[in-house]
PDB file of N, CA and C in Angstrom:
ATOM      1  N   UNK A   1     100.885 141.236 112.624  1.00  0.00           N
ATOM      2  CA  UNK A   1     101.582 140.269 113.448  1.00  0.00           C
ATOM      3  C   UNK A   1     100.644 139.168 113.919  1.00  0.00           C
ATOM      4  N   UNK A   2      99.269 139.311 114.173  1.00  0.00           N
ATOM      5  CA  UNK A   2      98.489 138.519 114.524  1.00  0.00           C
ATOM      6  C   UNK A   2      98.180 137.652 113.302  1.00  0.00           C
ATOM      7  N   UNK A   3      98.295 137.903 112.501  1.00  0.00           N
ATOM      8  CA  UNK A   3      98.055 137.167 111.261  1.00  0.00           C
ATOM      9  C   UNK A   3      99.234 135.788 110.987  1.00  0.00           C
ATOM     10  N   UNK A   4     100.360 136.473 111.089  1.00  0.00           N
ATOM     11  CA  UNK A   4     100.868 135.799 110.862  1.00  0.00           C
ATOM     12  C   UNK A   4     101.407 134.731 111.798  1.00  0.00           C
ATOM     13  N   UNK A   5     100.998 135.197 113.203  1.00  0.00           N
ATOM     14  CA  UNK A   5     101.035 134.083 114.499  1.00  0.00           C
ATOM     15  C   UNK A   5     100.073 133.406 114.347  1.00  0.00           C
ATOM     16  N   UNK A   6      99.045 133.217 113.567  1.00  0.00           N
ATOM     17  CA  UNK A   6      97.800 132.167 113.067  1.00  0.00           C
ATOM     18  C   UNK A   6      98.171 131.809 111.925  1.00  0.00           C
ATOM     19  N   UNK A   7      98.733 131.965 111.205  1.00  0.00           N
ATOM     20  CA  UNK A   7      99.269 131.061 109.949  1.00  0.00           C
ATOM     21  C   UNK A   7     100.316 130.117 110.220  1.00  0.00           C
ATOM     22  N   UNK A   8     101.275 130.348 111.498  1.00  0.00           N
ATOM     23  CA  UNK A   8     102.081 129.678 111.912  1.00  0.00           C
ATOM     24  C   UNK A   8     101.420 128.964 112.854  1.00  0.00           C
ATOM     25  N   UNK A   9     100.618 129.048 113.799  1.00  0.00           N
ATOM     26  CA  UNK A   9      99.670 128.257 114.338  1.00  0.00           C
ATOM     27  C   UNK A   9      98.980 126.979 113.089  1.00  0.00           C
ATOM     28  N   UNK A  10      98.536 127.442 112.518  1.00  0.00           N
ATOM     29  CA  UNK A  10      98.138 126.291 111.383  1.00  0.00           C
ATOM     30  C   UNK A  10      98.932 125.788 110.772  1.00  0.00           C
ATOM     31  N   UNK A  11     100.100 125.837 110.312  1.00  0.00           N
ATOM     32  CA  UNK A  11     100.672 125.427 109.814  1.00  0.00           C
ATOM     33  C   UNK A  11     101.325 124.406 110.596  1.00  0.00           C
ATOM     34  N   UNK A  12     101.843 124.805 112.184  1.00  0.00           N
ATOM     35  CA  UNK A  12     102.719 123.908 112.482  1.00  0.00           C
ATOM     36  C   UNK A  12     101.521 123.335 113.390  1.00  0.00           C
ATOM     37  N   UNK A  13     100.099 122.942 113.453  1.00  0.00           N
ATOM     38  CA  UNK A  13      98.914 122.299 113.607  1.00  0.00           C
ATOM     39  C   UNK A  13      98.576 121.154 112.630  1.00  0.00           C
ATOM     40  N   UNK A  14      98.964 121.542 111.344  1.00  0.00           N
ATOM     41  CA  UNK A  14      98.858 120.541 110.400  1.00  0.00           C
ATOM     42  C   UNK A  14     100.068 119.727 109.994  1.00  0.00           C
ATOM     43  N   UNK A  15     101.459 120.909 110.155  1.00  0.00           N
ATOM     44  CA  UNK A  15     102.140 119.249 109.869  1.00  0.00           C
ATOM     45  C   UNK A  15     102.178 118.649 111.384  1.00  0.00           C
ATOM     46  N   UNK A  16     101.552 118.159 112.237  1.00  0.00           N
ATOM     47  CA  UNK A  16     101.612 117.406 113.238  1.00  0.00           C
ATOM     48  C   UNK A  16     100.587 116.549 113.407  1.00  0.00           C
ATOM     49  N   UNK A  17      99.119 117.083 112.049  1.00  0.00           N
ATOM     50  CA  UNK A  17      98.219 115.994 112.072  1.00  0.00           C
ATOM     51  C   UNK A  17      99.208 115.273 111.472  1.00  0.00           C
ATOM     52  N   UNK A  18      99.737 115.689 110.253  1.00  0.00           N
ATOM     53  CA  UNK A  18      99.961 115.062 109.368  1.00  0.00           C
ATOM     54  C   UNK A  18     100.819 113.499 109.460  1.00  0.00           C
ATOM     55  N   UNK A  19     102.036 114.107 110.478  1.00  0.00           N
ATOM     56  CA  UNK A  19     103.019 113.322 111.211  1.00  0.00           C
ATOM     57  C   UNK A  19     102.437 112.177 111.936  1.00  0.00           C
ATOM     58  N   UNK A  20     101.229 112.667 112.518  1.00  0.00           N
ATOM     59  CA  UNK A  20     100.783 111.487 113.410  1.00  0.00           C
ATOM     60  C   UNK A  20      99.811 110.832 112.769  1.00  0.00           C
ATOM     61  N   UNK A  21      99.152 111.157 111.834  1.00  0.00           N
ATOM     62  CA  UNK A  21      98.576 110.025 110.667  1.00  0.00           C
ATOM     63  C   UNK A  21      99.089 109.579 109.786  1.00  0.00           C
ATOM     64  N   UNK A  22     100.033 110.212 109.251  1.00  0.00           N
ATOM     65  CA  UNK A  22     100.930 108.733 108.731  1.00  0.00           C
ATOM     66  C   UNK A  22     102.032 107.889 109.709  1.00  0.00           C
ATOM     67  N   UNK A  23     102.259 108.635 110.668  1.00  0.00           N
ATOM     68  CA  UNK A  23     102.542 107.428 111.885  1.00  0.00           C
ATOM     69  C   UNK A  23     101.653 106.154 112.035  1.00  0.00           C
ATOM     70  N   UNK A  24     100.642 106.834 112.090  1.00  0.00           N
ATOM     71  CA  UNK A  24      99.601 105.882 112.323  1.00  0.00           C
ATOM     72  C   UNK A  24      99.326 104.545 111.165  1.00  0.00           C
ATOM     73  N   UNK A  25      99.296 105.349 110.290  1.00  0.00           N
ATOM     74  CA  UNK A  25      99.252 104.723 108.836  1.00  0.00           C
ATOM     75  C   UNK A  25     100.720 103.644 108.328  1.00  0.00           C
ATOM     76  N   UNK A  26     101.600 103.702 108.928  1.00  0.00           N
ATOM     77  CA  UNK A  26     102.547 102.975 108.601  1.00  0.00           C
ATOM     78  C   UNK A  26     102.927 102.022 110.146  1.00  0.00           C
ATOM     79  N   UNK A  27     102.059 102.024 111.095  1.00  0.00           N
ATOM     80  CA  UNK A  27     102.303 101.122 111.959  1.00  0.00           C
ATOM     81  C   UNK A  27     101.245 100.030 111.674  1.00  0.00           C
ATOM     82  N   UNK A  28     100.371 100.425 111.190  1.00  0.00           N
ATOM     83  CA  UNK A  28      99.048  99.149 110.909  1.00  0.00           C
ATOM     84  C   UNK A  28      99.501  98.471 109.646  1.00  0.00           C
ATOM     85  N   UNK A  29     100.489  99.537 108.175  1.00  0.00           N
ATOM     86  CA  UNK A  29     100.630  98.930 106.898  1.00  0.00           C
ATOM     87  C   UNK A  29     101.874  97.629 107.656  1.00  0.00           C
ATOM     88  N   UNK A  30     102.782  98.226 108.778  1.00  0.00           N
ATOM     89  CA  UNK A  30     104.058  97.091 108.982  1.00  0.00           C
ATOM     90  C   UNK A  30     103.330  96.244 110.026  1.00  0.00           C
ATOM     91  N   UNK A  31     102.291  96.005 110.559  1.00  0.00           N
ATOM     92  CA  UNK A  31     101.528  94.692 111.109  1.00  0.00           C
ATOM     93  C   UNK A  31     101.248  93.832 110.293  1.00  0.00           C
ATOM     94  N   UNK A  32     100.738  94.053 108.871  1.00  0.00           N
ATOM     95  CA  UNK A  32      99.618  93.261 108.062  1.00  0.00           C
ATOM     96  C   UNK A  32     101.307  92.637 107.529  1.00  0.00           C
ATOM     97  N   UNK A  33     100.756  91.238 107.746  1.00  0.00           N
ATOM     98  CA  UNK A  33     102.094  90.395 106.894  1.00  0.00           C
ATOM     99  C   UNK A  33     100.980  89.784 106.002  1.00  0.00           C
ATOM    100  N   UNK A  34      99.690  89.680 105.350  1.00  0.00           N
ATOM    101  CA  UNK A  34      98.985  89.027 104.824  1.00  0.00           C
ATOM    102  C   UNK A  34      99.246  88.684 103.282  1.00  0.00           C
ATOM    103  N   UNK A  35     100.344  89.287 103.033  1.00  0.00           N
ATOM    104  CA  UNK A  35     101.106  88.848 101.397  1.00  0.00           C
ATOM    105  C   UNK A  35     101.561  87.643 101.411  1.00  0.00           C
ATOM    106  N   UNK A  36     102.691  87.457 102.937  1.00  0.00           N
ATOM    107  CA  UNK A  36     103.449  86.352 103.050  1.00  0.00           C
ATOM    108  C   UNK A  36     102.904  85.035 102.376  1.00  0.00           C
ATOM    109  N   UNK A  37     102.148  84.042 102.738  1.00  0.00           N
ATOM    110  CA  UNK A  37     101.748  82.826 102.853  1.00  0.00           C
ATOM    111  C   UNK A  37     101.410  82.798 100.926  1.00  0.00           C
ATOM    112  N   UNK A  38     100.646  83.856  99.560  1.00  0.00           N
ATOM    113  CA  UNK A  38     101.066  83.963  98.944  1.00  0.00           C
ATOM    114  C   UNK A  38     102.072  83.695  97.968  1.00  0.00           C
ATOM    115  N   UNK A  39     103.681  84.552  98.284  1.00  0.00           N
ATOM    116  CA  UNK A  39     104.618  84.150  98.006  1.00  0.00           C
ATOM    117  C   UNK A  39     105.130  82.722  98.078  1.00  0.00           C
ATOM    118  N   UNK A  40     104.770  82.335  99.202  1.00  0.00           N
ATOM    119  CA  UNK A  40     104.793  80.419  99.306  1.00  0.00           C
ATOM    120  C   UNK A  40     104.407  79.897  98.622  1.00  0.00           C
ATOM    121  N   UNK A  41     103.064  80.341  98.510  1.00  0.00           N
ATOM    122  CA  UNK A  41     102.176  79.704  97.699  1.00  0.00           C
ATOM    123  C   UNK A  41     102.247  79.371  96.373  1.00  0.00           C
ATOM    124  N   UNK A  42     103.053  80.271  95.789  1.00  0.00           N
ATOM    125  CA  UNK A  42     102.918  80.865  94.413  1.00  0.00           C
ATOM    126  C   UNK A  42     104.653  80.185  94.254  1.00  0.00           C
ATOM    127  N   UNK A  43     105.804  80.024  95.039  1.00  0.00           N
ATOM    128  CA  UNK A  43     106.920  79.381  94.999  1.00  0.00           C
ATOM    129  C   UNK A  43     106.449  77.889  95.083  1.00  0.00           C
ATOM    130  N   UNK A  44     106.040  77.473  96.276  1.00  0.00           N
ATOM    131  CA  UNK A  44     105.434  76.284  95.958  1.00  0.00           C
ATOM    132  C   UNK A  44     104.759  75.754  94.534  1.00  0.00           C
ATOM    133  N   UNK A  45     103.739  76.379  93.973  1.00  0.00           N
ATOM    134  CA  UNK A  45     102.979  76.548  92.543  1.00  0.00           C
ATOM    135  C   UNK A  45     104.255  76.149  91.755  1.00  0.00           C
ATOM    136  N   UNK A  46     105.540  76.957  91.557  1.00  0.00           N
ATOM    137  CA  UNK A  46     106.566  76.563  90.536  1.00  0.00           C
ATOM    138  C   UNK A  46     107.129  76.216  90.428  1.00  0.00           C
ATOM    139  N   UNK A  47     107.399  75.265  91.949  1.00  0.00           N
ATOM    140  CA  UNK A  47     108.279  73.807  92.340  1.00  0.00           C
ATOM    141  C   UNK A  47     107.457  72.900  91.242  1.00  0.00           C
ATOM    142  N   UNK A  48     106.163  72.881  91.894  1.00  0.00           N
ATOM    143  CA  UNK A  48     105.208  71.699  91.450  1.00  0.00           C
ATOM    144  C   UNK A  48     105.004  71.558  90.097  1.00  0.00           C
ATOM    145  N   UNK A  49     104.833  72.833  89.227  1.00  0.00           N
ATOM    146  CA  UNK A  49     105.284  72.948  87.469  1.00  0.00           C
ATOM    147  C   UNK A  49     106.387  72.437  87.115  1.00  0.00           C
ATOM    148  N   UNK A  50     107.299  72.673  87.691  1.00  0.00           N
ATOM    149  CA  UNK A  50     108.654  72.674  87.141  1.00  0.00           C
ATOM    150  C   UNK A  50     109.192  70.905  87.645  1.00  0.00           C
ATOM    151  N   UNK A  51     108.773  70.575  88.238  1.00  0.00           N
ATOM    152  CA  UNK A  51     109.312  69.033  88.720  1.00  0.00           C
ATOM    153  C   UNK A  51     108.044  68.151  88.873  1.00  0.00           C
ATOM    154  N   UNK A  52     107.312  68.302  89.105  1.00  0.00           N
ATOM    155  CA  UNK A  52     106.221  67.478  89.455  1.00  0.00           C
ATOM    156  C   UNK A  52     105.461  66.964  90.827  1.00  0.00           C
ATOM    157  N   UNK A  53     106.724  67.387  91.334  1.00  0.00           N
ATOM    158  CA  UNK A  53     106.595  67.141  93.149  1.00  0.00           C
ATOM    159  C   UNK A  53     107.438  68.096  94.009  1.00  0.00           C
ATOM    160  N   UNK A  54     106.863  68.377  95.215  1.00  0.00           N
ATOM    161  CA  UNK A  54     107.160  69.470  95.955  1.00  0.00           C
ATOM    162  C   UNK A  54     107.894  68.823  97.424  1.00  0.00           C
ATOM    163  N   UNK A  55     109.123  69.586  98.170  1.00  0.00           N
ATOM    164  CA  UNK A  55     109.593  69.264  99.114  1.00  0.00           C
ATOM    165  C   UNK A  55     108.702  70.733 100.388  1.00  0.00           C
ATOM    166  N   UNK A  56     108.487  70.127 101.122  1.00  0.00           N
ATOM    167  CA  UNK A  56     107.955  70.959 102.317  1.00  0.00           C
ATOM    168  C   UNK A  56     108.993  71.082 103.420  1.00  0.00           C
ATOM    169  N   UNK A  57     110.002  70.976 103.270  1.00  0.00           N
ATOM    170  CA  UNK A  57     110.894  71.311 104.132  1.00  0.00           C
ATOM    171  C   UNK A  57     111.191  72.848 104.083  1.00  0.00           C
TER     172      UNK A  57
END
Protein backbone atom coordinates (compact mmCIF):
# COMPACT_ATOMS: atom_id res chain seq x y z
CA UNK A 1 0.00 0.00 0.00
CA UNK A 2 2.85 2.30 0.62
CA UNK A 3 4.09 1.74 -2.67
CA UNK A 4 1.51 2.45 -4.35
CA UNK A 5 0.60 5.82 -2.34
CA UNK A 6 4.17 6.93 -3.82
CA UNK A 7 3.51 6.09 -7.28
CA UNK A 8 0.40 8.07 -7.04
CA UNK A 9 2.26 10.75 -5.29
CA UNK A 10 4.53 10.96 -8.42
CA UNK A 11 2.47 10.65 -10.72
CA UNK A 12 -0.06 13.18 -9.81
CA UNK A 13 3.46 15.45 -8.92
CA UNK A 14 4.34 15.22 -12.46
CA UNK A 15 1.34 15.76 -14.31
CA UNK A 16 1.17 19.15 -12.44
CA UNK A 17 4.81 20.00 -13.40
CA UNK A 18 3.78 19.20 -16.48
CA UNK A 19 0.47 21.40 -16.59
CA UNK A 20 2.24 24.30 -15.29
CA UNK A 21 5.08 24.25 -17.82
CA UNK A 22 3.30 24.12 -20.61
CA UNK A 23 1.08 26.76 -19.09
CA UNK A 24 3.92 28.54 -18.92
CA UNK A 25 5.11 27.69 -22.30
CA UNK A 26 2.05 28.77 -24.16
CA UNK A 27 1.61 32.14 -22.36
CA UNK A 28 5.12 33.51 -23.56
CA UNK A 29 4.51 31.43 -27.29
CA UNK A 30 0.79 33.80 -27.33
CA UNK A 31 2.88 37.16 -26.33
CA UNK A 32 5.51 36.90 -29.16
CA UNK A 33 3.52 38.49 -32.19
CA UNK A 34 7.08 38.80 -33.93
CA UNK A 35 5.82 36.95 -37.29
CA UNK A 36 3.29 39.74 -37.79
CA UNK A 37 5.16 42.75 -39.47
CA UNK A 38 6.67 39.77 -41.89
CA UNK A 39 3.42 38.82 -43.34
CA UNK A 40 3.14 42.64 -44.32
CA UNK A 41 6.09 42.60 -45.44
CA UNK A 42 6.06 39.82 -47.65
CA UNK A 43 2.11 41.05 -48.85
CA UNK A 44 3.49 44.29 -49.41
CA UNK A 45 6.65 42.45 -51.51
CA UNK A 46 3.62 41.08 -53.92
CA UNK A 47 1.68 44.22 -54.31
CA UNK A 48 4.98 45.77 -55.49
CA UNK A 49 5.75 42.60 -58.08
CA UNK A 50 2.57 42.38 -59.24
CA UNK A 51 1.75 46.23 -60.05
CA UNK A 52 4.66 48.19 -59.60
CA UNK A 53 3.47 50.40 -56.85
CA UNK A 54 2.16 49.89 -53.44
CA UNK A 55 -0.92 51.55 -51.51
CA UNK A 56 -0.15 51.96 -47.63
CA UNK A 57 -3.44 52.38 -46.61
Amino acid sequence: MKTFRKLCIVVITVFLLLTAGLNLFLVRVKDRNEGIYRVDAKRLADEIAETGNYDLE
